[in-house]
Protein backbone atom coordinates (compact mmCIF):
# COMPACT_ATOMS: atom_id res chain seq x y z
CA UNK A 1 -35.93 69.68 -121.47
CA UNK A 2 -35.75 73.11 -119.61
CA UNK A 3 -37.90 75.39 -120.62
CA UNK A 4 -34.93 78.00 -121.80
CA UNK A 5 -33.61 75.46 -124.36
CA UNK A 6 -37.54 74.53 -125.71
CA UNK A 7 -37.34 78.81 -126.20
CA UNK A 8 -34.53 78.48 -127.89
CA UNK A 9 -35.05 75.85 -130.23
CA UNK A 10 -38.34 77.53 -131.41
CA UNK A 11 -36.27 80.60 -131.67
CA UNK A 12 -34.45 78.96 -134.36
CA UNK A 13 -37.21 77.04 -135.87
CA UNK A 14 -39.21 79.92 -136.73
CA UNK A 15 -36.00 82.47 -137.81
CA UNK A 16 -36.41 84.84 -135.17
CA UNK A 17 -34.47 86.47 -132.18
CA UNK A 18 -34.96 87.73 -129.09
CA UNK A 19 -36.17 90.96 -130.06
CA UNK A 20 -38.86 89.71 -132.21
CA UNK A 21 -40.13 86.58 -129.86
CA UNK A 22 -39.52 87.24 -126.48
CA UNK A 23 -39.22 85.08 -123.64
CA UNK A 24 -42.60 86.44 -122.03
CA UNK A 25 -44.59 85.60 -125.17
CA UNK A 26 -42.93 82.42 -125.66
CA UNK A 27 -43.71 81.41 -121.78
CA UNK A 28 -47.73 82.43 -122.64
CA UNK A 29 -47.52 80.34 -126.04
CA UNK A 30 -45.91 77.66 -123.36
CA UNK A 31 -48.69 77.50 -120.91
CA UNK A 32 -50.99 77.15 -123.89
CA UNK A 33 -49.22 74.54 -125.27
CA UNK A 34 -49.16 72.60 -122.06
CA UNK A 35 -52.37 73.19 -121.36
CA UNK A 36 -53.49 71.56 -124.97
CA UNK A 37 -51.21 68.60 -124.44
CA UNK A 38 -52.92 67.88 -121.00
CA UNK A 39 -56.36 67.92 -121.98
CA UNK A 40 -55.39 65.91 -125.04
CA UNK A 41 -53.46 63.46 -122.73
CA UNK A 42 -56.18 62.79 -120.59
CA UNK A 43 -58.73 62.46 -123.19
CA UNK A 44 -56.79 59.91 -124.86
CA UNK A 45 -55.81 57.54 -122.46
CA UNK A 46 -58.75 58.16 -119.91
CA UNK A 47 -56.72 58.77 -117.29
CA UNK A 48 -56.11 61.72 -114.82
CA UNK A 49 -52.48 62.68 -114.38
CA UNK A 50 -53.06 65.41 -112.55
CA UNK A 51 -54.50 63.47 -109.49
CA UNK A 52 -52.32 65.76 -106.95
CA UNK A 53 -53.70 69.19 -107.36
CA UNK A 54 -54.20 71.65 -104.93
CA UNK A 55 -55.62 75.42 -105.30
CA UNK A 56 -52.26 78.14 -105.99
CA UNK A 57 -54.34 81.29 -105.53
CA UNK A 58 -57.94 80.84 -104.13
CA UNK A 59 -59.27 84.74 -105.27
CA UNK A 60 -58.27 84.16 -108.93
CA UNK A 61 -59.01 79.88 -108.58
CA UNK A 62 -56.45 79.32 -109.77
CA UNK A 63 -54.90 75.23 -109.84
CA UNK A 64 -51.41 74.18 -110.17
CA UNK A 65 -50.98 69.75 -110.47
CA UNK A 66 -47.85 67.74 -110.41
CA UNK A 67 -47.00 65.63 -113.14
């Protein structure tokens, strides 16, 4: 699902527009989201999915990973 039409459908799950939930705070609730699911993920099936990571921004440390 792209992430414009997971936006929209909360859009319309929660009653609100545009205006009131916009697509930057919906893209942070997003990354927190995903980041939940992947911990959970790997806790429950003791597994890593994320075995292909690599380092995005090395001053901030920040990691991206391919699922």
């Amino acid at each position: 699902m792209e992430i414009s039409k997971i936006i929209s459908l909360a859009r319309t799950l929660s009653y609100t527009n545009s205006t009131q939930f916009t697509d930057n705070t919906a893209i942070d609730f997003l990354n927190v989201v995903k980041d939940d699911f992947h911990t959970a993920l790997v806790t429950a099936v003791w597994e890593d999915f994320s075995y292909d990571s690599w380092t995005d921004d090395n001053i901030a440390g920040k990691w991206e990973y391919v699922y």
